[in-house]
C-alpha atoms as a PDB file:
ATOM      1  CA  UNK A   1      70.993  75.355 133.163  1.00  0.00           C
ATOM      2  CA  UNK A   2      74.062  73.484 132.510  1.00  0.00           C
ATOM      3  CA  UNK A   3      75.487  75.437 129.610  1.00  0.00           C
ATOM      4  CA  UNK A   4      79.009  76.110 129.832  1.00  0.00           C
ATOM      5  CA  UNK A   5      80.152  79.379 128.593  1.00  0.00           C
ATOM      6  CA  UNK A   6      82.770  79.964 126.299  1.00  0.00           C
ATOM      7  CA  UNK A   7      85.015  83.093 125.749  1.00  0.00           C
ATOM      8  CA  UNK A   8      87.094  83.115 122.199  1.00  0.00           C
ATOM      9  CA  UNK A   9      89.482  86.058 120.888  1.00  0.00           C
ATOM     10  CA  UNK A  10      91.164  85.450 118.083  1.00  0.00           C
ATOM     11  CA  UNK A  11      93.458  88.187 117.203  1.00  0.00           C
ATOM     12  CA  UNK A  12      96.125  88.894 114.899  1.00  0.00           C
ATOM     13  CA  UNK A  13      98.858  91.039 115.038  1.00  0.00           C
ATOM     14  CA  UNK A  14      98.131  94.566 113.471  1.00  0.00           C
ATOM     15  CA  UNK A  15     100.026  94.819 110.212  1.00  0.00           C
ATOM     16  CA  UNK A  16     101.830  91.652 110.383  1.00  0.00           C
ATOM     17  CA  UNK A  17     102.414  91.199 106.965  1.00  0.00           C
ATOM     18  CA  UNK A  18     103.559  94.603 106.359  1.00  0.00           C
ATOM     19  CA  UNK A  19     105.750  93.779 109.325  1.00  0.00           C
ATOM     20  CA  UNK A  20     107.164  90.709 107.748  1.00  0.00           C
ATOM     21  CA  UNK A  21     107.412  92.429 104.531  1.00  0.00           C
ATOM     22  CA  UNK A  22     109.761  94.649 105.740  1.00  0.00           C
ATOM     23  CA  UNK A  23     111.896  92.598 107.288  1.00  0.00           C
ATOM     24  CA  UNK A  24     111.459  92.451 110.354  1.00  0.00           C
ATOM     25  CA  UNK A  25     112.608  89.994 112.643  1.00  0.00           C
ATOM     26  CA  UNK A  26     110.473  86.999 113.948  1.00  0.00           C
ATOM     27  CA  UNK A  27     111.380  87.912 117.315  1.00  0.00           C
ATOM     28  CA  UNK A  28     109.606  91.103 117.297  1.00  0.00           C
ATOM     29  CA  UNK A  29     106.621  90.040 116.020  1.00  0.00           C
ATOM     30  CA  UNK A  30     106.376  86.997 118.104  1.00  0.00           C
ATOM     31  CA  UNK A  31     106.708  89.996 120.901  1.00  0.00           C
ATOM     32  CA  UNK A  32     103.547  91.549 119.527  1.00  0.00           C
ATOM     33  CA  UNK A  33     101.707  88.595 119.568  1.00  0.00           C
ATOM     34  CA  UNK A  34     102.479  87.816 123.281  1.00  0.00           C
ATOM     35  CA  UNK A  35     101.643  91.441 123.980  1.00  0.00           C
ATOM     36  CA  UNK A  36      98.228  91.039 122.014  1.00  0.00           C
ATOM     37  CA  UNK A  37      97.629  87.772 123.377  1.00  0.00           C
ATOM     38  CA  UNK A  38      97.936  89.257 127.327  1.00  0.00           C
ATOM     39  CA  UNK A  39      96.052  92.133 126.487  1.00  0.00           C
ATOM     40  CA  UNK A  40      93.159  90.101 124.974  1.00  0.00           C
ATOM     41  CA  UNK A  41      93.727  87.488 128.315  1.00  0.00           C
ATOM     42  CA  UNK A  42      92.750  90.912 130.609  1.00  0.00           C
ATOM     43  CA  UNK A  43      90.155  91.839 128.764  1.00  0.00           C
ATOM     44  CA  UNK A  44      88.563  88.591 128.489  1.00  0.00           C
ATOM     45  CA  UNK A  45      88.783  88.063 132.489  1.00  0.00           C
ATOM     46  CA  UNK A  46      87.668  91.669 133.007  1.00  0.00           C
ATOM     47  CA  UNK A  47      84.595  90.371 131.023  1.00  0.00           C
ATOM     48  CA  UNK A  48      83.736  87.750 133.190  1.00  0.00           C
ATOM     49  CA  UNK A  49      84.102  89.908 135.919  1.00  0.00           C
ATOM     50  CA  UNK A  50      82.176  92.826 135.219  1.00  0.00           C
ATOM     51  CA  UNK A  51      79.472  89.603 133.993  1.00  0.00           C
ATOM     52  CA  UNK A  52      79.577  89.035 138.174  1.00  0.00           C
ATOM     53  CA  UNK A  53      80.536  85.269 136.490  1.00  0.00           C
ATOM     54  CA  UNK A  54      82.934  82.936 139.059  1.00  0.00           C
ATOM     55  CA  UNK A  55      86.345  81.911 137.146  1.00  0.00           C
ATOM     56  CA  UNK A  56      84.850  78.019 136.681  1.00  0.00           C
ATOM     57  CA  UNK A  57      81.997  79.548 134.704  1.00  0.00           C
ATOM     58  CA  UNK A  58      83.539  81.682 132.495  1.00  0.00           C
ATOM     59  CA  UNK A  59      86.265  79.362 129.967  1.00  0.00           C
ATOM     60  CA  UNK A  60      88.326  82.034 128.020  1.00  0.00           C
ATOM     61  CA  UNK A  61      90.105  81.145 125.397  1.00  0.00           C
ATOM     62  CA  UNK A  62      92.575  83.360 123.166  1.00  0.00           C
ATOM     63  CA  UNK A  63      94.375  81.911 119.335  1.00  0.00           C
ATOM     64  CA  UNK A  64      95.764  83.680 117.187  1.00  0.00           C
ATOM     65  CA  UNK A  65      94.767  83.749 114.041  1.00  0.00           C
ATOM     66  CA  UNK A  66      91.743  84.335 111.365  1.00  0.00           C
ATOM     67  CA  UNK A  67      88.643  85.116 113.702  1.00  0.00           C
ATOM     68  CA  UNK A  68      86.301  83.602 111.180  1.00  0.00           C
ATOM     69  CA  UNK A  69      88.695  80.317 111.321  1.00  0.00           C
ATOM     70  CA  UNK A  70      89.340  79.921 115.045  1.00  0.00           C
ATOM     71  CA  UNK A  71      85.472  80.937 115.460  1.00  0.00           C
ATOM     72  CA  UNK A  72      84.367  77.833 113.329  1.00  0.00           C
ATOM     73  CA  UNK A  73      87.396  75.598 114.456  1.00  0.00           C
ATOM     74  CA  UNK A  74      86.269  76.432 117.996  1.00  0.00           C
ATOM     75  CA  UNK A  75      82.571  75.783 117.623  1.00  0.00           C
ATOM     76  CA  UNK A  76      83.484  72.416 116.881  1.00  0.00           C
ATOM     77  CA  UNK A  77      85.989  71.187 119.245  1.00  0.00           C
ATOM     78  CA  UNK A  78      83.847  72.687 121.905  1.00  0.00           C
ATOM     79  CA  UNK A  79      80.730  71.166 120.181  1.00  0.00           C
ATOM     80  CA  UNK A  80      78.695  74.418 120.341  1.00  0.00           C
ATOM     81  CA  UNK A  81      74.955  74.880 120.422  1.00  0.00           C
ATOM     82  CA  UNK A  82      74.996  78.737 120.207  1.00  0.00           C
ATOM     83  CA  UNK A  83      77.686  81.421 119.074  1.00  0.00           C
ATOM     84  CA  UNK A  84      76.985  85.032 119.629  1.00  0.00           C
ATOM     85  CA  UNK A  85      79.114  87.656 118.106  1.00  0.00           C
ATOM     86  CA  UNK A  86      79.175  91.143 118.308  1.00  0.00           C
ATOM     87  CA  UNK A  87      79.597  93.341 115.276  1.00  0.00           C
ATOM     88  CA  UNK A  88      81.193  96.919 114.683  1.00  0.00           C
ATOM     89  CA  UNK A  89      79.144  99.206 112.532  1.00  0.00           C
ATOM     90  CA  UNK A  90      78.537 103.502 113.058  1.00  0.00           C
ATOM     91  CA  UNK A  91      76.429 104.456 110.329  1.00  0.00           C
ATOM     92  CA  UNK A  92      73.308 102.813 109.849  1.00  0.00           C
ATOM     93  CA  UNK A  93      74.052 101.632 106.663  1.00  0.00           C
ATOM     94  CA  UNK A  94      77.051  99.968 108.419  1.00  0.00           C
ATOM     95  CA  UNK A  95      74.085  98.406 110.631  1.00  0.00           C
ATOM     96  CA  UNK A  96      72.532  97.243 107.756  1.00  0.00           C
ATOM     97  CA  UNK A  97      75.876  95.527 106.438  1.00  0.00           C
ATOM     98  CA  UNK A  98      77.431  91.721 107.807  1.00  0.00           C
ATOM     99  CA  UNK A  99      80.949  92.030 108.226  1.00  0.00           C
ATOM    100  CA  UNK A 100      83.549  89.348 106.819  1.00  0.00           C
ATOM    101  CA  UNK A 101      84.203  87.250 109.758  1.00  0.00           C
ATOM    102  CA  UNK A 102      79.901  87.281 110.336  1.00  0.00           C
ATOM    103  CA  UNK A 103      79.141  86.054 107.023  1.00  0.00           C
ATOM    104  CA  UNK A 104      81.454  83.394 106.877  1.00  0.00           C
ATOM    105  CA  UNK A 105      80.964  82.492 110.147  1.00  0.00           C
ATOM    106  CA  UNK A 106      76.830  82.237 109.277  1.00  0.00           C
ATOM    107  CA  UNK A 107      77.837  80.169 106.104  1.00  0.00           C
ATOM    108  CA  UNK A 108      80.556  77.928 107.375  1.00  0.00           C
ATOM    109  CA  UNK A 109      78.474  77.360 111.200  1.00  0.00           C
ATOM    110  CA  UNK A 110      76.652  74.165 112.233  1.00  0.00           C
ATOM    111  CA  UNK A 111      75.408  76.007 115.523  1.00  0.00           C
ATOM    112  CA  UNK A 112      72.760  78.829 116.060  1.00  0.00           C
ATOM    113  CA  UNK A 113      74.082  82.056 115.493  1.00  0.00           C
ATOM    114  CA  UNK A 114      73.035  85.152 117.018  1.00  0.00           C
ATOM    115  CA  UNK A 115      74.646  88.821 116.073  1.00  0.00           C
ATOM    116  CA  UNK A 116      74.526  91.717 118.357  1.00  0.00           C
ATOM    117  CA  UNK A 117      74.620  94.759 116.296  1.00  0.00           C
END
């Protein structure tokens, strides 16, 4: 009673420095990112949603940038008690595996952390 729930994305834009190694302009990657950002924004709210949660319960929040950073940056401005993550892994040995953005996030984290595999 009395938590407040917090939605985070963090995304980057696929390839970006490829992108920006090549040349191309900051205009069209600043399109991607607005693109990613409103597609993350949907999903987010489709989230709460399906979660039956009213739109004062459910705080979304997208940033660009490193997950593992905006995770731990977030954590603290929001003064977090608890961060779940999911993680992505197929093969059991996957399973058995912390990605990059977990284990930093377990190293660098102040809160509770609990991973949904």
């Amino acid at each position: 009673p009395g938590a407040e729930l917090v939605l985070l994305h963090a995304f980057e834009v696929p390839f970006e420095g490829h992108l920006r190694y090549a040349s191309v302009d900051e205009d069209t990657i600043s399109h991607y990112r607005v693109v990613a950002r409103q597609e993350a924004t949907e999903k987010l709210q489709a989230l709460c949603q399906a979660a039956a949660l009213a739109p004062e319960d459910c705080h979304t929040i997208v940033q660009h940038g490193d997950a593992a950073v905006r995770i731990i940056e977030q954590e603290q401005e929001q003064d977090c008690d608890l961060i779940v993550m999911g993680k992505h892994g197929e093969s059991a040995l996957e399973n058995l595996l912390l990605g990059s953005v977990t284990k930093h996030v377990l190293a660098e984290s102040q809160s509770d952390i609990l991973v949904s595999v």
